[in-house]
C-alpha atoms as a PDB file:
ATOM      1  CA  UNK A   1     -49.601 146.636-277.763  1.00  0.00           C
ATOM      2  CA  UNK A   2     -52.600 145.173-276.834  1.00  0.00           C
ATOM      3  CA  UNK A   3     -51.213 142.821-274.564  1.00  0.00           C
ATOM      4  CA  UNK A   4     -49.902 146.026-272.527  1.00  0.00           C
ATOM      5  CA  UNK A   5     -52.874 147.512-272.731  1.00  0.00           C
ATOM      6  CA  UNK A   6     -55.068 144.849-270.882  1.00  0.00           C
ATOM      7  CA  UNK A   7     -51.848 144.347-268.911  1.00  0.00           C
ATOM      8  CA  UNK A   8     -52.314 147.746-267.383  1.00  0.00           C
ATOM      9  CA  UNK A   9     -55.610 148.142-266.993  1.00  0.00           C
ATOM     10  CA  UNK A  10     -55.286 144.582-264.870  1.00  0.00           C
ATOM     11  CA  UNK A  11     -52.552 146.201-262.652  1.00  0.00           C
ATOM     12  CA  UNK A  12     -54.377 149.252-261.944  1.00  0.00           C
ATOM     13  CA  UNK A  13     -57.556 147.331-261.244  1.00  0.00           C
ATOM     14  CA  UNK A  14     -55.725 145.504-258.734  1.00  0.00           C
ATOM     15  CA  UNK A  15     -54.088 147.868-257.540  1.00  0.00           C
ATOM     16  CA  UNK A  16     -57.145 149.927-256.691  1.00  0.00           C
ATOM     17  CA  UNK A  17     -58.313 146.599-254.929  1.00  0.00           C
ATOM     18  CA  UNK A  18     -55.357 147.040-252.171  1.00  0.00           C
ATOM     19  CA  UNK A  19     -55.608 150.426-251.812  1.00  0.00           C
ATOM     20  CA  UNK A  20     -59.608 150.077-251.240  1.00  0.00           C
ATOM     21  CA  UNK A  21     -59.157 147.270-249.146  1.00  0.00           C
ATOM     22  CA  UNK A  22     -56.270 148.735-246.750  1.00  0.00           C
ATOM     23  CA  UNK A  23     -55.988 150.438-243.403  1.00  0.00           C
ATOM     24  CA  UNK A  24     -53.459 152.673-242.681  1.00  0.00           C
ATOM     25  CA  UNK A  25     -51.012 150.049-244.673  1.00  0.00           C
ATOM     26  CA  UNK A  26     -52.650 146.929-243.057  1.00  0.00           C
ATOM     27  CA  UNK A  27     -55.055 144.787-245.009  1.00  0.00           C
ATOM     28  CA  UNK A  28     -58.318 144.607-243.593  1.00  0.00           C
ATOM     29  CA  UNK A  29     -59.179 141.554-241.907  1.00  0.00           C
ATOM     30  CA  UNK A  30     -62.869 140.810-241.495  1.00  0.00           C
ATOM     31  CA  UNK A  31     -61.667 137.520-239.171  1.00  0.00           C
ATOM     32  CA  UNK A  32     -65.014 137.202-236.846  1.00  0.00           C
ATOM     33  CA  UNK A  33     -62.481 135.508-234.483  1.00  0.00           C
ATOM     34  CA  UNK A  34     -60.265 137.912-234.233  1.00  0.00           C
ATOM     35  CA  UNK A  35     -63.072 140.649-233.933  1.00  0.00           C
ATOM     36  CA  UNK A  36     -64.236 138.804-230.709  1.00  0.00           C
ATOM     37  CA  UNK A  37     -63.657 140.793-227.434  1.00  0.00           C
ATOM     38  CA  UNK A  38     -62.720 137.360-225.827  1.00  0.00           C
ATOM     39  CA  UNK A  39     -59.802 136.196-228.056  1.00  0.00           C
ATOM     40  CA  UNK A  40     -58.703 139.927-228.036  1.00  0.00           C
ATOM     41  CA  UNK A  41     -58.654 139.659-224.508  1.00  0.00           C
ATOM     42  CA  UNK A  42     -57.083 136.260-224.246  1.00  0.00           C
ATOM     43  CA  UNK A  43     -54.147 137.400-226.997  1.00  0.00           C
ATOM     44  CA  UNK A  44     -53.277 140.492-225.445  1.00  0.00           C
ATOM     45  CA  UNK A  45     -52.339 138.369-222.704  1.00  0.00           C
ATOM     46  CA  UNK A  46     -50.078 136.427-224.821  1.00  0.00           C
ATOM     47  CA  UNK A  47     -52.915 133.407-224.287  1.00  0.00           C
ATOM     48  CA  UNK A  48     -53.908 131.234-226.741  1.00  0.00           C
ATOM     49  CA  UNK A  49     -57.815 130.929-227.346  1.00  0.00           C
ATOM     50  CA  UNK A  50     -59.894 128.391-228.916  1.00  0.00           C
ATOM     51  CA  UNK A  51     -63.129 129.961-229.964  1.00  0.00           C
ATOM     52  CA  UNK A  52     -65.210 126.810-230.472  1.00  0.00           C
ATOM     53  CA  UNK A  53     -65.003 126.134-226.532  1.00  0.00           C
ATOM     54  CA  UNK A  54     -64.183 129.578-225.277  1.00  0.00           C
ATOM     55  CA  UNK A  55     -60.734 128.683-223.461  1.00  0.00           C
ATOM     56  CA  UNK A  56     -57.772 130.796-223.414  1.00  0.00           C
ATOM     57  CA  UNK A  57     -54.801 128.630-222.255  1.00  0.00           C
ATOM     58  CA  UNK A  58     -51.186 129.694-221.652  1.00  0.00           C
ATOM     59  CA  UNK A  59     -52.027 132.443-219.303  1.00  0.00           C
ATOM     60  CA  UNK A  60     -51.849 132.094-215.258  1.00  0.00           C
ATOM     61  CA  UNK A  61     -54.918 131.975-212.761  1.00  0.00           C
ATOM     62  CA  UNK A  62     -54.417 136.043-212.189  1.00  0.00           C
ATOM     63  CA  UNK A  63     -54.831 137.104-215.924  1.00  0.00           C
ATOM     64  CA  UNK A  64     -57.595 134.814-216.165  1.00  0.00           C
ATOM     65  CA  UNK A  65     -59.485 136.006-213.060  1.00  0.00           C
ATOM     66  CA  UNK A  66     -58.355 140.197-214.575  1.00  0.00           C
ATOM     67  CA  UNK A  67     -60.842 139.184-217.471  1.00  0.00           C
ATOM     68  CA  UNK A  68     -63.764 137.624-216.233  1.00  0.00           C
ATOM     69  CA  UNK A  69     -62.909 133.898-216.611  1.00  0.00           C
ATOM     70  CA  UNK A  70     -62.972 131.122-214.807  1.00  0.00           C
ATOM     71  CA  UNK A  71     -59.455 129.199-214.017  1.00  0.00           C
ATOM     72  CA  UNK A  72     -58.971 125.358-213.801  1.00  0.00           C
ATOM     73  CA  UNK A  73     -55.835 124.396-213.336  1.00  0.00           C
ATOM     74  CA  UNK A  74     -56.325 120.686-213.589  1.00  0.00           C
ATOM     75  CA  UNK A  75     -58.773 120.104-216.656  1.00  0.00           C
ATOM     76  CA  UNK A  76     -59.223 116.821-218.214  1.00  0.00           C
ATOM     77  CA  UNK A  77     -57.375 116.303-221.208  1.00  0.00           C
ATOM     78  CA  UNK A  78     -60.800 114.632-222.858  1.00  0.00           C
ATOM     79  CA  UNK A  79     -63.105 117.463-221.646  1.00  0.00           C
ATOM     80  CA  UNK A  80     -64.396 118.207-225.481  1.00  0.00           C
ATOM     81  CA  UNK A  81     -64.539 114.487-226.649  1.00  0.00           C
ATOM     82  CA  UNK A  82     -67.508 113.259-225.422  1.00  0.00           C
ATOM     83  CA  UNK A  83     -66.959 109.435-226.877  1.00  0.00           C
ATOM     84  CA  UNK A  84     -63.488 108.951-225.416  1.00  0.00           C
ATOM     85  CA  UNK A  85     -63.408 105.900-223.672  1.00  0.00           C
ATOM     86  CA  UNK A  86     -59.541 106.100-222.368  1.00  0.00           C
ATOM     87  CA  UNK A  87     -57.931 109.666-221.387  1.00  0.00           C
ATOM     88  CA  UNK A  88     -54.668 110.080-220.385  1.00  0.00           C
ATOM     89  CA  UNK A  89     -54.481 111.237-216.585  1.00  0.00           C
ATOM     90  CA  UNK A  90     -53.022 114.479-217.048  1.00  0.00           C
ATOM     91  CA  UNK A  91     -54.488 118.086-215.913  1.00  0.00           C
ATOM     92  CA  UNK A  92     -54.607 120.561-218.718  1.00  0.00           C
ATOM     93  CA  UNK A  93     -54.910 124.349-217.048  1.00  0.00           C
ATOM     94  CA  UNK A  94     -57.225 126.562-218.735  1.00  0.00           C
ATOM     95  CA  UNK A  95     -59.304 129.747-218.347  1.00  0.00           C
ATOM     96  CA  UNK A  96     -62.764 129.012-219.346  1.00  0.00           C
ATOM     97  CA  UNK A  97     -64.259 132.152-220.825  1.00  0.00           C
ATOM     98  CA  UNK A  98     -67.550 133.928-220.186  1.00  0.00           C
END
């Protein structure tokens, strides 16, 4: 019996956990990258952003103009390794966000 006892009492503790921690059903999620008004504007585009460098790639030169950024379509592949001594010669298209 005591067994169920500390049983239960574990349940409901954790159960008031999710409940405290929820949002209309959704878990709260206290991401700071997700909270940031440029990857929210980069994903609702179906982009994908990088939040150490501020690029949102996979979206055209259009959607990146429609939110402020700044479009390269032919980026070097090596722009964020500063000690890279060979790069392949291939343009990588970005939106560089401000």
């Amino acid at each position: 019996m005591k067994y169920f006892n500390a049983a239960f009492i574990i349940s409901v503790v954790l159960l008031a956990f999710v409940v405290a921690c929820t949002n209309t059903g959704k878990l709260v999620v206290d991401d700071p990258v997700k909270l940031n008004p440029l990857y929210q504007s980069c994903t609702k585009l179906s982009g994908t952003y990088d939040p150490q460098y501020k690029e949102c790639s996979g979206i055209t030169k259009d959607q990146c103009e429609s939110i402020n950024g700044t479009f390269n379509e032919c980026g070097s592949a090596c722009r964020h390794d500063p000690n890279a001594t060979l790069c392949t010669m291939q343009c990588v298209i970005y939106c560089q966000m401000n």
